[in-house]
PDB file of N, CA and C in Angstrom:
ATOM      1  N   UNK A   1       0.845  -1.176   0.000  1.00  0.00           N
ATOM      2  CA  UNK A   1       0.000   0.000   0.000  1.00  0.00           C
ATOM      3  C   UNK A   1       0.893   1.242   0.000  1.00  0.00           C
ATOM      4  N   UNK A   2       0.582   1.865  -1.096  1.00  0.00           N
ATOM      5  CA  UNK A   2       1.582   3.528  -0.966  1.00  0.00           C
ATOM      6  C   UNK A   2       1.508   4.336  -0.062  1.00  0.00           C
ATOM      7  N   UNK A   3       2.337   4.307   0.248  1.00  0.00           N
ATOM      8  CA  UNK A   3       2.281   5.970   1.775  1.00  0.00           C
ATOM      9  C   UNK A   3       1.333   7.116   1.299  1.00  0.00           C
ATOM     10  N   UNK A   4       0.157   7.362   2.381  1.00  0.00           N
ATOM     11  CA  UNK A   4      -0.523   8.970   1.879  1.00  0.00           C
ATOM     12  C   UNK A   4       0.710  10.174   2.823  1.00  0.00           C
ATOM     13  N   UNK A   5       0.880  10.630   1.739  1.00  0.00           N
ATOM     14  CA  UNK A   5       1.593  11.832   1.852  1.00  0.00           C
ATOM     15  C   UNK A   5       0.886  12.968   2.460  1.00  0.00           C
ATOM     16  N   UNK A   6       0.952  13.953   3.088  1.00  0.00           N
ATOM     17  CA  UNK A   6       0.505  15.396   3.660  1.00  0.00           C
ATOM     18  C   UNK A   6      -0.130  16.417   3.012  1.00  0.00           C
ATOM     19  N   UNK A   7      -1.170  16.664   2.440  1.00  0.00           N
ATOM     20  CA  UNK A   7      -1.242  18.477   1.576  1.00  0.00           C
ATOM     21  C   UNK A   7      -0.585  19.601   2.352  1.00  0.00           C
ATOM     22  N   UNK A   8       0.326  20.398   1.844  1.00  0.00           N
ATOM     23  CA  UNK A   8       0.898  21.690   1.979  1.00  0.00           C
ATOM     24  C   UNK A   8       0.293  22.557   1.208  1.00  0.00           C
ATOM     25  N   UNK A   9      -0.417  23.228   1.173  1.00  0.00           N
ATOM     26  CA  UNK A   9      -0.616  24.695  -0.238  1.00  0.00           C
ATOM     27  C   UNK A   9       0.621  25.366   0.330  1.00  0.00           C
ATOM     28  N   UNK A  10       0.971  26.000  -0.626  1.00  0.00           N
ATOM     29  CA  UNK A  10       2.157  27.091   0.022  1.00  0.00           C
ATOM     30  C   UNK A  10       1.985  28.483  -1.439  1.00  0.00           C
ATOM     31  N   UNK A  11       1.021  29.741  -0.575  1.00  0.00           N
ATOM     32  CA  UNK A  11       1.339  30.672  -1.715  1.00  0.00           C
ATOM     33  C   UNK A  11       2.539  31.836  -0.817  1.00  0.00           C
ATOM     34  N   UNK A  12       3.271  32.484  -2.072  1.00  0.00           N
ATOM     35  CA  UNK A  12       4.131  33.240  -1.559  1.00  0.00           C
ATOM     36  C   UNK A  12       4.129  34.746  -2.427  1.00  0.00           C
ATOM     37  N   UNK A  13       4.953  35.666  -1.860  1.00  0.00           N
ATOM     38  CA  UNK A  13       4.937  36.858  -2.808  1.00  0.00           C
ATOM     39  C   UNK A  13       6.429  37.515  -2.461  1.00  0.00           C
ATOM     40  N   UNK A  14       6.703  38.565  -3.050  1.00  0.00           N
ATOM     41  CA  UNK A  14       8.280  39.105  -3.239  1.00  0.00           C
ATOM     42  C   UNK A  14       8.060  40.152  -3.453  1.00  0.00           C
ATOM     43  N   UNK A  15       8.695  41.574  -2.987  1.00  0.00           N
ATOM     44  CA  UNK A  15       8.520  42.559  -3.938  1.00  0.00           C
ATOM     45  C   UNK A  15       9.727  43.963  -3.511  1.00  0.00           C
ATOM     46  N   UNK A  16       9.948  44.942  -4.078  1.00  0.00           N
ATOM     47  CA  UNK A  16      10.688  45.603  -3.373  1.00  0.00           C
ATOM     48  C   UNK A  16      10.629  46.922  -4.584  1.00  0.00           C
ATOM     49  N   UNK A  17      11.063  48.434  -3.678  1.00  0.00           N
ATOM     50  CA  UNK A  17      10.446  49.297  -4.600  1.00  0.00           C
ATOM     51  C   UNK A  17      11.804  50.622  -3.856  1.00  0.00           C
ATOM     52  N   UNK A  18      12.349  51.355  -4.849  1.00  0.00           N
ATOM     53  CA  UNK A  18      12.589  50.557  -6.124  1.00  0.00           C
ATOM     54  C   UNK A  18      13.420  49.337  -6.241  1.00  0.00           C
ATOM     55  N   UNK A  19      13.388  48.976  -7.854  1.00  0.00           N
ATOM     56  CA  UNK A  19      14.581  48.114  -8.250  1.00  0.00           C
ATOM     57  C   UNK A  19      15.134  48.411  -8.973  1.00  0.00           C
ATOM     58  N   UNK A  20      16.602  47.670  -8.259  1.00  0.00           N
ATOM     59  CA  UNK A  20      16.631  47.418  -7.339  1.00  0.00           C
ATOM     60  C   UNK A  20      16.525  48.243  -5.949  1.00  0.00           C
ATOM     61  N   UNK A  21      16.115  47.939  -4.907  1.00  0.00           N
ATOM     62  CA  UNK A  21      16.018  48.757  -3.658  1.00  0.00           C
ATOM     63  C   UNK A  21      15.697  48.021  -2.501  1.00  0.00           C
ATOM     64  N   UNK A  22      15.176  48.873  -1.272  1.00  0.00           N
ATOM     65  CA  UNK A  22      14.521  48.105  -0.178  1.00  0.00           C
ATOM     66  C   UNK A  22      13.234  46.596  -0.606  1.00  0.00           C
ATOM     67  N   UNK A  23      13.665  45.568   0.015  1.00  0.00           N
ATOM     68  CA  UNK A  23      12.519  44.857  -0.491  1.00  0.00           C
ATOM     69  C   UNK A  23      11.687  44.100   0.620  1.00  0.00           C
ATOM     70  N   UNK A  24      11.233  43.233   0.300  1.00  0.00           N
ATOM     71  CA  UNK A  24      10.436  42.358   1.610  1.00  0.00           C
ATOM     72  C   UNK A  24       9.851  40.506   0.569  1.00  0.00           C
ATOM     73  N   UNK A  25       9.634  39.756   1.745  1.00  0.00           N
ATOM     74  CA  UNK A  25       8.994  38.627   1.453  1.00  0.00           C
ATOM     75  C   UNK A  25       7.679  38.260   2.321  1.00  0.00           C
ATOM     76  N   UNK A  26       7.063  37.570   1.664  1.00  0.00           N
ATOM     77  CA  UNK A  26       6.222  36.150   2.553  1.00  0.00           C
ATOM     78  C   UNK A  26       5.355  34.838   1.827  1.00  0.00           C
ATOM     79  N   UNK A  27       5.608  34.097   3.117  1.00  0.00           N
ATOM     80  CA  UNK A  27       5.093  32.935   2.574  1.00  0.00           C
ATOM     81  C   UNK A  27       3.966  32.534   3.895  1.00  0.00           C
ATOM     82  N   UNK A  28       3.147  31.971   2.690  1.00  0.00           N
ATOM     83  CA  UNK A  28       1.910  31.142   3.882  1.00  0.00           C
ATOM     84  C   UNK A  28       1.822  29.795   3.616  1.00  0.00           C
ATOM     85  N   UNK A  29       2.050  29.335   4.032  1.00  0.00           N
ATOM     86  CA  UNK A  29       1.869  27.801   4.707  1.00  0.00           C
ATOM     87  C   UNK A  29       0.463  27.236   5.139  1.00  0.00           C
ATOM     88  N   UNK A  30       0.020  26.320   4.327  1.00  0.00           N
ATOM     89  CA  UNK A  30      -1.409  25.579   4.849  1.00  0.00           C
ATOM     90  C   UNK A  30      -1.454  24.381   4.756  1.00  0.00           C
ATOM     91  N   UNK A  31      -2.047  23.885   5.840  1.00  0.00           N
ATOM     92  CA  UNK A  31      -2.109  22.618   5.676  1.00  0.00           C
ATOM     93  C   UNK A  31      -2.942  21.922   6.842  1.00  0.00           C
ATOM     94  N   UNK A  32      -4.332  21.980   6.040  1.00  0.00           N
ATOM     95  CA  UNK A  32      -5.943  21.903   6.511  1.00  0.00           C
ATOM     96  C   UNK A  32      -6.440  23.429   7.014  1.00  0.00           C
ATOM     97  N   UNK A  33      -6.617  22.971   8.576  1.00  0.00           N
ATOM     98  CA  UNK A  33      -6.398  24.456   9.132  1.00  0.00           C
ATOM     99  C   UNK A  33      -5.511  25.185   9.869  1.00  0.00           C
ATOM    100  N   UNK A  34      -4.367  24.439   9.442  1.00  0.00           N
ATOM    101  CA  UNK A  34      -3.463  25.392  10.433  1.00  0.00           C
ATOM    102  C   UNK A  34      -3.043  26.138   9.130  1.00  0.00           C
ATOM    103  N   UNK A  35      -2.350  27.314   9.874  1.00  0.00           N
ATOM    104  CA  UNK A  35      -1.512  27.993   8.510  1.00  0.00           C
ATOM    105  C   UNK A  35      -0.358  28.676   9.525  1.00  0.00           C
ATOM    106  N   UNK A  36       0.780  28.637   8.396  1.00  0.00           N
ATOM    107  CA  UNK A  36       1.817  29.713   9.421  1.00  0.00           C
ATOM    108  C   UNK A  36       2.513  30.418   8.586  1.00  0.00           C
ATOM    109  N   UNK A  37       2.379  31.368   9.046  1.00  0.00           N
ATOM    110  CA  UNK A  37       2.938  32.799   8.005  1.00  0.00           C
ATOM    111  C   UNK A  37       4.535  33.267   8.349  1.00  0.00           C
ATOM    112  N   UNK A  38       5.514  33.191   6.966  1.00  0.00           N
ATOM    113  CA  UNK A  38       6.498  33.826   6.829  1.00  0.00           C
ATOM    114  C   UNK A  38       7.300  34.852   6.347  1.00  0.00           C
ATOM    115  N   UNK A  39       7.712  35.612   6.703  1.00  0.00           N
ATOM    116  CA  UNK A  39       8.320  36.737   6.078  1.00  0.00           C
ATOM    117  C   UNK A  39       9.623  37.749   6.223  1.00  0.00           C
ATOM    118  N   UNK A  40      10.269  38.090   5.602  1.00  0.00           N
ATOM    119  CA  UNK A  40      11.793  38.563   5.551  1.00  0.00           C
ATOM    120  C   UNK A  40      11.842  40.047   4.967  1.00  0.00           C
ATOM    121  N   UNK A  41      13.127  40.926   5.335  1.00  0.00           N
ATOM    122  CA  UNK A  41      13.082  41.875   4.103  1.00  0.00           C
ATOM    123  C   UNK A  41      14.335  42.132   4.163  1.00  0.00           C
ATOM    124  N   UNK A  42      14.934  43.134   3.157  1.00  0.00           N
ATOM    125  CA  UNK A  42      16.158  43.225   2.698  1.00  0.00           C
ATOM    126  C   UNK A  42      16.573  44.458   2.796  1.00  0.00           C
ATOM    127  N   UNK A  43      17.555  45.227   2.883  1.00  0.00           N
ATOM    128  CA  UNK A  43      17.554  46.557   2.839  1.00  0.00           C
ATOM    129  C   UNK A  43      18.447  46.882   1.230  1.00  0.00           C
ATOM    130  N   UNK A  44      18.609  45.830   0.478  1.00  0.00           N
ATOM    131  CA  UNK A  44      19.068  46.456  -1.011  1.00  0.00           C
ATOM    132  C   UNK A  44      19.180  44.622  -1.875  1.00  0.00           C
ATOM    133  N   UNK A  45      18.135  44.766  -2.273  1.00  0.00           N
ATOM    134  CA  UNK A  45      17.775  43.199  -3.268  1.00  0.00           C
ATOM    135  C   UNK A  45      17.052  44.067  -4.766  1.00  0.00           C
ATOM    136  N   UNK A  46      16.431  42.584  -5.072  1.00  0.00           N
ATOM    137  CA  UNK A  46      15.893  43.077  -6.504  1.00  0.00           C
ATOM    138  C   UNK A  46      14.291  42.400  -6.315  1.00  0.00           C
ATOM    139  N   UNK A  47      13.265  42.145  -7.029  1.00  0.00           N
ATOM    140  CA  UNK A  47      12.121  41.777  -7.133  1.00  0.00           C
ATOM    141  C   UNK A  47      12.177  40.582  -7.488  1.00  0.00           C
ATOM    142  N   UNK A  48      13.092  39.979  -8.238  1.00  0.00           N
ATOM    143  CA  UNK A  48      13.454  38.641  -8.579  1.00  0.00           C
ATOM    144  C   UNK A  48      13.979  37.527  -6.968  1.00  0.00           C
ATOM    145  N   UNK A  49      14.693  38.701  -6.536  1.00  0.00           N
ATOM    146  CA  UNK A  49      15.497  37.446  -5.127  1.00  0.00           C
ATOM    147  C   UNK A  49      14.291  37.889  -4.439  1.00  0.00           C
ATOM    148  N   UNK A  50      13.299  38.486  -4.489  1.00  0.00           N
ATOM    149  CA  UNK A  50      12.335  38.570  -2.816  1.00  0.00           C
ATOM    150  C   UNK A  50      11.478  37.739  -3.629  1.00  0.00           C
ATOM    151  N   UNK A  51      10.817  37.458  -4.671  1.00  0.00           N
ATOM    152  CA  UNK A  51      10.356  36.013  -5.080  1.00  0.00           C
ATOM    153  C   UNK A  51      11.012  34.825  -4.828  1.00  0.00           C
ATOM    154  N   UNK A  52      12.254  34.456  -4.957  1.00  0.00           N
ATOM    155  CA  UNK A  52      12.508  33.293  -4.991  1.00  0.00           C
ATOM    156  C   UNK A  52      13.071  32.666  -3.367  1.00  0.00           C
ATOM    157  N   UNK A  53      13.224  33.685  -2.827  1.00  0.00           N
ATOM    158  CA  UNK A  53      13.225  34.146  -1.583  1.00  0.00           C
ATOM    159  C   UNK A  53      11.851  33.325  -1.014  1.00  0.00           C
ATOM    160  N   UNK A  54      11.434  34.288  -1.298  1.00  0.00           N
ATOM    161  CA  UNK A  54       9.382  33.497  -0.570  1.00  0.00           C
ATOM    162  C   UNK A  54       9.474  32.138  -0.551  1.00  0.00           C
ATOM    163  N   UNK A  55       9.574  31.743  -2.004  1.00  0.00           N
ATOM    164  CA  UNK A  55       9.549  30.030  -2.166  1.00  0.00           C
ATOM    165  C   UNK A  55      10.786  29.395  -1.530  1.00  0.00           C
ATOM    166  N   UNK A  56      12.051  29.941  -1.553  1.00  0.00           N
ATOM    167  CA  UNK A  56      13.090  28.311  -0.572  1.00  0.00           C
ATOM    168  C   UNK A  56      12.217  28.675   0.965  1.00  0.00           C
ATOM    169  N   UNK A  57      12.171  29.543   1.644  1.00  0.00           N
ATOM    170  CA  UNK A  57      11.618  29.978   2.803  1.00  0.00           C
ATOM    171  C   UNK A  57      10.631  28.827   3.316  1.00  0.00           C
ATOM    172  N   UNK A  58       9.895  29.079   2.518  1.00  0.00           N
ATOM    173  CA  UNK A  58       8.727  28.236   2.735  1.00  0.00           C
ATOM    174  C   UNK A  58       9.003  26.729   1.995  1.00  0.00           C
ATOM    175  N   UNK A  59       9.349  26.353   1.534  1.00  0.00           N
ATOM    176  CA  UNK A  59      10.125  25.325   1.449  1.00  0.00           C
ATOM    177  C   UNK A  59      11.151  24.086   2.842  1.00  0.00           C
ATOM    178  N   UNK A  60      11.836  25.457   2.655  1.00  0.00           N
ATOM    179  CA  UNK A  60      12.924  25.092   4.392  1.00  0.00           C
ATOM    180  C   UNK A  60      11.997  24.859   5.621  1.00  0.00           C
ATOM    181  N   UNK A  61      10.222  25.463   5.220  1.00  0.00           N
ATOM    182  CA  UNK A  61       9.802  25.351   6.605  1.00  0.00           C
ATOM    183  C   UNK A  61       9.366  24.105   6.789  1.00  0.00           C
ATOM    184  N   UNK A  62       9.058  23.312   5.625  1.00  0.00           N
ATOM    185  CA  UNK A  62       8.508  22.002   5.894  1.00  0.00           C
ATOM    186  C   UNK A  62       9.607  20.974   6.976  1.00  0.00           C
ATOM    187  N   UNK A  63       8.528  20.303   7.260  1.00  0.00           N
ATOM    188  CA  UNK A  63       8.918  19.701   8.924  1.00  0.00           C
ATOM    189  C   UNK A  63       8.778  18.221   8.201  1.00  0.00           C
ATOM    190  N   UNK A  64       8.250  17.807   7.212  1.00  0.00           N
ATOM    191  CA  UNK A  64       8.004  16.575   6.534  1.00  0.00           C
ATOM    192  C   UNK A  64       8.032  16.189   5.224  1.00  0.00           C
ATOM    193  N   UNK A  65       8.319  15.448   4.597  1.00  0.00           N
ATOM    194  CA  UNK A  65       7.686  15.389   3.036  1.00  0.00           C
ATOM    195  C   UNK A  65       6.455  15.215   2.428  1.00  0.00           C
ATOM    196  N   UNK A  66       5.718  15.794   2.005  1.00  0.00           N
ATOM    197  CA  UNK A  66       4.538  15.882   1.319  1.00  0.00           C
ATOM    198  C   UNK A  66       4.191  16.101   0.178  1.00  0.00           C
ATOM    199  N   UNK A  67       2.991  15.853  -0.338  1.00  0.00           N
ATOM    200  CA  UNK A  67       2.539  15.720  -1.825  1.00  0.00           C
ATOM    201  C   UNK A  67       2.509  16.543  -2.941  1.00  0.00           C
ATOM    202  N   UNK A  68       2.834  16.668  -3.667  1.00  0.00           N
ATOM    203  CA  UNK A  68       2.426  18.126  -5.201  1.00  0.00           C
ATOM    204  C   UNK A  68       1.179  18.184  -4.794  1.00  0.00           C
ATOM    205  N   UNK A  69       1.306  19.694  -4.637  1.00  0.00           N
ATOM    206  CA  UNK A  69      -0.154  20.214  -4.935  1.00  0.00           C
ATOM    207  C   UNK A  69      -0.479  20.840  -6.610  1.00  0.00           C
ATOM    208  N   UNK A  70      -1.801  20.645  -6.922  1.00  0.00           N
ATOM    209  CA  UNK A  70      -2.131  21.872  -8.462  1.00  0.00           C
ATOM    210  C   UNK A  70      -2.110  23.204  -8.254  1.00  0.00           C
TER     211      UNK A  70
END
């Protein structure tokens, strides 16, 4: 029998103004009803690293391995 794996949704966002300039992140984390919210900022990035930023973040937060979500 295959292992059931965990649902994670994980949406995130990046942004920073100008660019390059001051920026910021976050990520939310769900999974059923819990959710836990993350977020960072930078004092000289680009709009590209506070995106990709969001996603390892929230990534690194997982505590387990779990399933692709759509």
């Amino acid at each position: 029998m295959p292992e059931v794996l965990p649902h994670v949704s994980i949406y995130t966002d990046g942004a920073c103004n100008p660019n390059p300039g001051q920026g910021g992140w976050a990520a939310l984390l769900r999974f059923g009803r819990v959710e836990k919210v993350l977020s960072g900022r930078e004092a000289q990035t680009t709009n590209n690293r506070m995106e990709l930023t969001a996603a390892l973040e929230a990534l690194r937060a997982l505590k387990q391995e779990s399933r692709k979500g759509t």
